[in-house]
Protein backbone atom coordinates (compact mmCIF):
# COMPACT_ATOMS: atom_id res chain seq x y z
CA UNK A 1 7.20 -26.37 -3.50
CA UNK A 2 6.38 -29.70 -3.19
CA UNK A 3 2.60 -30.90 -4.08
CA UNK A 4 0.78 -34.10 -3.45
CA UNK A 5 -2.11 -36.37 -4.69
CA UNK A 6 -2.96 -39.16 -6.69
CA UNK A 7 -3.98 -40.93 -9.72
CA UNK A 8 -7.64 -40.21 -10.37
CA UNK A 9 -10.02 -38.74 -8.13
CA UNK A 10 -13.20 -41.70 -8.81
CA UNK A 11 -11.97 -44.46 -7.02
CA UNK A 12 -10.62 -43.76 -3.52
CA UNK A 13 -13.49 -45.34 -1.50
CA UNK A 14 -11.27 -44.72 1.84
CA UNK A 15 -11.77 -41.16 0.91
CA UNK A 16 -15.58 -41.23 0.01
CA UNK A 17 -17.61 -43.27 2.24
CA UNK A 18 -21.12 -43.70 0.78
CA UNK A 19 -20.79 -39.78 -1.38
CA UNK A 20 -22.31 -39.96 -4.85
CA UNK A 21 -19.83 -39.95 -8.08
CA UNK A 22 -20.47 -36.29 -8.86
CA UNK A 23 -19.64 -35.17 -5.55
CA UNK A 24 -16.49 -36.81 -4.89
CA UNK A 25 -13.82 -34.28 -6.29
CA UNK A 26 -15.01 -31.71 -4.40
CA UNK A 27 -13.85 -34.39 -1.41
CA UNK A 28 -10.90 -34.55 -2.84
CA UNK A 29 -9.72 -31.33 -2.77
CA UNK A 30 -10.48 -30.94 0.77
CA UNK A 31 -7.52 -33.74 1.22
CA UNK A 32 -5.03 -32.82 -2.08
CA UNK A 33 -4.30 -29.78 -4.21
CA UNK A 34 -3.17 -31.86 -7.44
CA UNK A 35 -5.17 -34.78 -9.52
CA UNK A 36 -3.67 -36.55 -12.35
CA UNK A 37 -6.48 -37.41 -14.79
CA UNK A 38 -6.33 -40.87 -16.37
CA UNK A 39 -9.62 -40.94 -18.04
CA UNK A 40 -8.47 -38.60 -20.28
CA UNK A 41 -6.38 -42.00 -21.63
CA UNK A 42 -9.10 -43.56 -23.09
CA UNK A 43 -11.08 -40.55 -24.34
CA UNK A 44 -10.66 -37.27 -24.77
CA UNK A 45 -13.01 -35.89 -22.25
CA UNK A 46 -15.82 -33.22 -23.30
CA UNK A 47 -15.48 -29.45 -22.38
CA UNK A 48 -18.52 -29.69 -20.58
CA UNK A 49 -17.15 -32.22 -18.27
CA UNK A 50 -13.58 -30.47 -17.72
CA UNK A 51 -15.23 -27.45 -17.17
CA UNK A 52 -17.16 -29.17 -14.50
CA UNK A 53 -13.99 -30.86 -12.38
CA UNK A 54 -12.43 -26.68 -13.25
CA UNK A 55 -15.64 -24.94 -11.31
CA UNK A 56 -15.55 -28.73 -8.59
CA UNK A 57 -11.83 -27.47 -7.14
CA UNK A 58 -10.57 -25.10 -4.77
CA UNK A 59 -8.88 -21.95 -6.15
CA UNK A 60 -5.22 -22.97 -6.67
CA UNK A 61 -5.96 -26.59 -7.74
CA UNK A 62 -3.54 -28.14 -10.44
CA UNK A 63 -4.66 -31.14 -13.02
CA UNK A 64 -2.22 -33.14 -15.31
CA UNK A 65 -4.47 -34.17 -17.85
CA UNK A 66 -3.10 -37.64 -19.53
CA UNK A 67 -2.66 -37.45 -23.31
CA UNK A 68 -5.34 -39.55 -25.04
CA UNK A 69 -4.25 -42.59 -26.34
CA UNK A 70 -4.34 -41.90 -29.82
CA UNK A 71 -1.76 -39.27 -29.39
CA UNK A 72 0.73 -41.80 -27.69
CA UNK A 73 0.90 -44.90 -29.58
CA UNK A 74 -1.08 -47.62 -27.85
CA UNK A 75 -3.49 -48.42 -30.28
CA UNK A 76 -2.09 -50.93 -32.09
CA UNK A 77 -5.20 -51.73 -34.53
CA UNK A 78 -7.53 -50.12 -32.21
CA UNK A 79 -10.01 -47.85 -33.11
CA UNK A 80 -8.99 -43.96 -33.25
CA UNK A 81 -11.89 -41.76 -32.93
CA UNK A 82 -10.35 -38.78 -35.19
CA UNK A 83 -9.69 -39.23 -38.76
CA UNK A 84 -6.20 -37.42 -38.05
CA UNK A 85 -3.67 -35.89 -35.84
CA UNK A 86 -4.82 -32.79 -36.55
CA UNK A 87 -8.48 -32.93 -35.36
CA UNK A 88 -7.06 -35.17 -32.25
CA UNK A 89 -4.25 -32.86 -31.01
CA UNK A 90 -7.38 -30.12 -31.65
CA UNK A 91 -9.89 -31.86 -29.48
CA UNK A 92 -7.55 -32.21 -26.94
CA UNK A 93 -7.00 -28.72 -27.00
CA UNK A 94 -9.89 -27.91 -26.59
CA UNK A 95 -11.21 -30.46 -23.49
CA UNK A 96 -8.29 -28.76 -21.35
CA UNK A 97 -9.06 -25.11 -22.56
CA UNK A 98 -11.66 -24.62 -19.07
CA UNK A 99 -8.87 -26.12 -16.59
CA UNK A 100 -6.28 -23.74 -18.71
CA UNK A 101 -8.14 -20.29 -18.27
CA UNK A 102 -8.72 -20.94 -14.70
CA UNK A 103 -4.87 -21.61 -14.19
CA UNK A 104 -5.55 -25.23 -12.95
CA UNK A 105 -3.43 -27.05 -15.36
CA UNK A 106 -0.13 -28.08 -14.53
CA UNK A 107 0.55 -30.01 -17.45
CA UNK A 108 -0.36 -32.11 -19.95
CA UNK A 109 1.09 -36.05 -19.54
CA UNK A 110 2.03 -37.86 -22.19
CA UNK A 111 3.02 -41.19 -20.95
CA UNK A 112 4.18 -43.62 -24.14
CA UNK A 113 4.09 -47.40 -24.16
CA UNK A 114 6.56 -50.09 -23.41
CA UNK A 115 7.84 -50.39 -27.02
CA UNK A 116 8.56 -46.72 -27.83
CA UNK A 117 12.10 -47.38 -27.69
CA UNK A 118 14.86 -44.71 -28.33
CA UNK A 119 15.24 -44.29 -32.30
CA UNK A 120 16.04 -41.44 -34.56
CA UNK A 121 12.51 -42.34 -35.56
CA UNK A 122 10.58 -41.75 -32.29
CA UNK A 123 12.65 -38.77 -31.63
CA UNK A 124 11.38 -37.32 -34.48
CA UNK A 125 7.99 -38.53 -33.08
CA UNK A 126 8.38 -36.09 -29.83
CA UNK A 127 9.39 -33.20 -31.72
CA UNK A 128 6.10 -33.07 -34.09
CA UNK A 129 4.36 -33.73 -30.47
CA UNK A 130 5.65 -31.11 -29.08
CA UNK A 131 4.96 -28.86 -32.24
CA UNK A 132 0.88 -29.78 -31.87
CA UNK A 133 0.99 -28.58 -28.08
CA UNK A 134 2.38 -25.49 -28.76
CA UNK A 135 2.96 -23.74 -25.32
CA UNK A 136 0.97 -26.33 -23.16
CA UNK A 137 3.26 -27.69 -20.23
CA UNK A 138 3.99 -31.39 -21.12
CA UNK A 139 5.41 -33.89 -19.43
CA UNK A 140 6.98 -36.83 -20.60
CA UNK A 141 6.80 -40.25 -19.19
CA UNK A 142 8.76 -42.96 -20.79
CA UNK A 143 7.96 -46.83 -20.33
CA UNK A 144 11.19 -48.14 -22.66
CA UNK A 145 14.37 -48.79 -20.74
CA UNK A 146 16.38 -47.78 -23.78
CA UNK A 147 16.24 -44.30 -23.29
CA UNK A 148 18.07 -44.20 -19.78
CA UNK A 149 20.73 -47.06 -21.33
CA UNK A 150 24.45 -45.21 -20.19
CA UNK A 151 25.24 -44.31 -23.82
CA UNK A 152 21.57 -42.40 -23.81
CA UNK A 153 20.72 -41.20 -20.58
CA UNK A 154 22.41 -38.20 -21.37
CA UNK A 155 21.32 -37.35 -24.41
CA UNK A 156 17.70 -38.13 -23.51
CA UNK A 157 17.91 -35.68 -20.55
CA UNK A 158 19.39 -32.50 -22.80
CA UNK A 159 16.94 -33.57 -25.39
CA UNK A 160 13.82 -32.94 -22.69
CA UNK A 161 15.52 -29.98 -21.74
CA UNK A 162 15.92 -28.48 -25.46
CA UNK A 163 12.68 -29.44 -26.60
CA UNK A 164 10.95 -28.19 -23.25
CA UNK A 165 9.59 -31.65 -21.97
CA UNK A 166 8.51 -31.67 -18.08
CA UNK A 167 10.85 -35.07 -17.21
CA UNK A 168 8.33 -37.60 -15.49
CA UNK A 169 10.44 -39.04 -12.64
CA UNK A 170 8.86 -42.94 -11.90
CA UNK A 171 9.37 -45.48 -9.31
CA UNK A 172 8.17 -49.03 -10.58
CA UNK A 173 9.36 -52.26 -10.85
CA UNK A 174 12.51 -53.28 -12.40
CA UNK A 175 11.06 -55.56 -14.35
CA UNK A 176 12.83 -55.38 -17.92
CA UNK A 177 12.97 -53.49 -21.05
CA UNK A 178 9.38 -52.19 -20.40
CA UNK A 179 10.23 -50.60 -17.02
CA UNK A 180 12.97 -47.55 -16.35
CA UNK A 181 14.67 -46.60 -13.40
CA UNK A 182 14.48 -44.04 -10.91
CA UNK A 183 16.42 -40.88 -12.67
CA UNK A 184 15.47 -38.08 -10.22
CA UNK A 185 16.69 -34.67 -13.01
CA UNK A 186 14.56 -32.04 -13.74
CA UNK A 187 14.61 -30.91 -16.96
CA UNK A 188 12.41 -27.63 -16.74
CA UNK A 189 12.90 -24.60 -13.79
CA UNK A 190 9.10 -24.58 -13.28
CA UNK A 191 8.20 -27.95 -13.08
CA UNK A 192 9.07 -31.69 -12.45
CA UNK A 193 6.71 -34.35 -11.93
CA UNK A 194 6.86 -37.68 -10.30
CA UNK A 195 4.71 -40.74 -10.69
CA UNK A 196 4.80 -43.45 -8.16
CA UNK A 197 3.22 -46.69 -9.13
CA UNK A 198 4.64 -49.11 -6.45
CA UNK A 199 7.05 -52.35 -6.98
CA UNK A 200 5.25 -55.04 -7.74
CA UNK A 201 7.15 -56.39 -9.42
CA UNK A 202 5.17 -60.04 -10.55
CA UNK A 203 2.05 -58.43 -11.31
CA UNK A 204 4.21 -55.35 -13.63
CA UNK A 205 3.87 -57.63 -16.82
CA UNK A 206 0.55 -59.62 -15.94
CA UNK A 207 -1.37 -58.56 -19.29
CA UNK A 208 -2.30 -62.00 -19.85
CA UNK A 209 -4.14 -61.93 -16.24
CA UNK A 210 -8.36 -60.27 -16.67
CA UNK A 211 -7.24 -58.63 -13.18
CA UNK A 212 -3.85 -57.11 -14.62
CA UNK A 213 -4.80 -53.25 -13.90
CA UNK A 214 -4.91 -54.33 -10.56
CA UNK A 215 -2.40 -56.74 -9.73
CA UNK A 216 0.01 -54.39 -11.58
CA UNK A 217 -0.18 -51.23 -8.92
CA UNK A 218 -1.45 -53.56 -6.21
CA UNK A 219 1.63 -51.86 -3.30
CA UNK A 220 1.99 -49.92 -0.26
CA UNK A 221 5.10 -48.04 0.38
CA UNK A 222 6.62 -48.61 3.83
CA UNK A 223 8.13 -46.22 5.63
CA UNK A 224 11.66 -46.26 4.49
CA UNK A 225 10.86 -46.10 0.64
CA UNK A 226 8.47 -43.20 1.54
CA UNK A 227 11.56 -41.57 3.65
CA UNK A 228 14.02 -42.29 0.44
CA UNK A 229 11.07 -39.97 -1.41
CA UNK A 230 11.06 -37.54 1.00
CA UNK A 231 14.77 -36.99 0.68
CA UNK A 232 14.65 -37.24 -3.24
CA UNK A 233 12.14 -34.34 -3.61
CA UNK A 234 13.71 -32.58 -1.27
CA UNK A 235 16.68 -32.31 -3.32
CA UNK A 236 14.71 -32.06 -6.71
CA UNK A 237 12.95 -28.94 -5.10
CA UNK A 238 16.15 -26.93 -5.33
CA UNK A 239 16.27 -27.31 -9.03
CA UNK A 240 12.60 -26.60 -10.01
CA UNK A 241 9.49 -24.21 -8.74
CA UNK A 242 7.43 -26.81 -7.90
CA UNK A 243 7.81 -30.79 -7.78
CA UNK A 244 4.54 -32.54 -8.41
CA UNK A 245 3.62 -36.38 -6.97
CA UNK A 246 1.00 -38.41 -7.53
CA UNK A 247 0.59 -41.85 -5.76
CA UNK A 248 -0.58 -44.41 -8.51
CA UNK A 249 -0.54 -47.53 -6.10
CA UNK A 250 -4.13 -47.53 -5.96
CA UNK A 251 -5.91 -50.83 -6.71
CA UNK A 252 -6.71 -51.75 -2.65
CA UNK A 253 -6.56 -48.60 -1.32
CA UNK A 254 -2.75 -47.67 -0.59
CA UNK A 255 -2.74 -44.43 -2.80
CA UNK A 256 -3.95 -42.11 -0.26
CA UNK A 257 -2.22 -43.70 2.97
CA UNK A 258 1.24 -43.14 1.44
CA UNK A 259 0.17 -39.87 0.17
CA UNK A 260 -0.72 -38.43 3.71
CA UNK A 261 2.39 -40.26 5.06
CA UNK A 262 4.74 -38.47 2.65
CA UNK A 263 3.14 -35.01 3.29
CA UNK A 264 3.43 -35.77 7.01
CA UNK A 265 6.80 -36.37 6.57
CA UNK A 266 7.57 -33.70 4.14
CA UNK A 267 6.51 -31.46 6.86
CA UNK A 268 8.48 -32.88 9.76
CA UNK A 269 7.24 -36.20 10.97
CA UNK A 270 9.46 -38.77 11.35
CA UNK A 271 9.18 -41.89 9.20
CA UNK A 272 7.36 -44.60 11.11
CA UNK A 273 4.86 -42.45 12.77
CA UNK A 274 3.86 -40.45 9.62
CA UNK A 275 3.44 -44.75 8.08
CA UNK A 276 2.02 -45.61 11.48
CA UNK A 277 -0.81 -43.08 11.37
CA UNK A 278 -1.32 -43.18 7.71
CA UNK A 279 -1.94 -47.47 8.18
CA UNK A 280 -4.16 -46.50 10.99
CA UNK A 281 -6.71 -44.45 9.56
CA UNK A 282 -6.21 -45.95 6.47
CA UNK A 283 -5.77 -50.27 7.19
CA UNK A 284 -4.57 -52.35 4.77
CA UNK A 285 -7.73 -54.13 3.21
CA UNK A 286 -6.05 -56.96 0.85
């Protein structure tokens, strides 16, 4: 099985119109059975709201919940709000218990940064992660080019698979140490879950830049790279239950477009009229 959606479920004016903050996943699910939550990033988000988004979706609904922040690295001299893993890991526990005991969590995501690079050090890292989720799904995303070098690639696959890591599959740009390449493997026989944050490549490392977020996923798929998708989960869904894509392109609007293009073509559509009706309903507004 194949499932679509996106990054987020706040921001997609072309799916919203003029519809109120609070009413807007329940709009989503209408369109998409799967959102990745991203908030999650910056904050571990109270029960009370992940109950709400749990009671918001259809029956069948999926969420991969992002791992805070705190739990991945990025802080860097930044503020942690826990005094320890402990209490963190616990919190988050506890924020993704509602989506949990309605089975509507897919899986926990725990993207790392740019500098995790592959050491005996940060392997160690992943193991006492893993340990503190216990038997949570969790997939792993990872940002350092390092870990798919050819004397690694390897052993970074089999070490997924042994430690039970969901393998993130990403298309971004090849821009550097801080970016990986496409390495379509699944690593678990339940789940595998792709991330597809476009190619632009000149805003990818535009930190500097007060517009970064969106310069960096500013992208819209045409309909060739959508068709080489199509054929890659194709072929990953004979080696897992269910493949899981979110579109992540979504600073002017092209997340949803090339999301109802792939489905279209997933379910028979040829290439450049699934794009062509996608860019009609959905126009290209930068």
């Amino acid at each position: 099985m194949i499932r679509i959606g996106l990054t987020g479920f706040g921001d997609h004016e072309e799916l919203y119109g003029k519809l109120k903050s609070g009413e807007r996943l329940r709009e989503y699910g209408k369109h998409f059975d799967v959102v990745e939550i991203d908030s999650s990033f910056y904050a571990v988000p109270s029960v009370k709201n992940t109950a709400k988004w749990t009671a918001d979706t259809p029956d069948g609904f999926k969420f991969v919940v992002k791992a805070y922040q705190g739990m991945t690295g990025h802080l860097r001299g930044k503020k942690n709000y826990f005094d320890d893993e402990e209490t963190m890991y616990k919190a988050f526990h506890e924020a993704i218990a509602p989506m949990r005991e309605a089975g509507k969590l897919a899986a926990a995501l725990f993207q790392y940064p740019p500098w995790f690079d592959c050491t005996r050090q940060n392997v160690d890292l992943l193991r006492r992660t893993r340990a503190y989720m216990a038997d949570v799904p969790c997939a792993l995303e990872l940002r350092n080019r390092s870990w798919y070098a050819p004397e690694f690639k390897e052993k970074t696959i089999d070490f997924m698979k042994k430690e039970n890591w969901i393998h993130t599959i990403v298309d971004e740009p090849q821009a550097g140490e801080g970016s990986i390449p496409i390495v379509p493997v699944a690593t678990t026989d339940d789940m595998t879950y792709v991330r597809l944050h476009g190619r632009n490549e000149g805003g990818w490392h535009a930190s500097g830049n007060p517009d970064w977020r969106k310069l960096r996923y500013l992208y819209r798929y045409d309909a060739d790279e959508l068709a080489e998708w199509r054929d890659r989960l194709l072929a990953l869904e004979k080696g897992t239950e269910t493949v899981y894509v979110v579109f992540n392109n979504n600073s002017a609007g092209d997340a949803t477009p090339n999301a109802k293009a792939l489905m279209d073509m997933l379910s028979g559509m040829a290439p450049e009229a699934a794009a062509a009706r996608a860019d009609e309903k959905y126009p290209v507004t930068v």
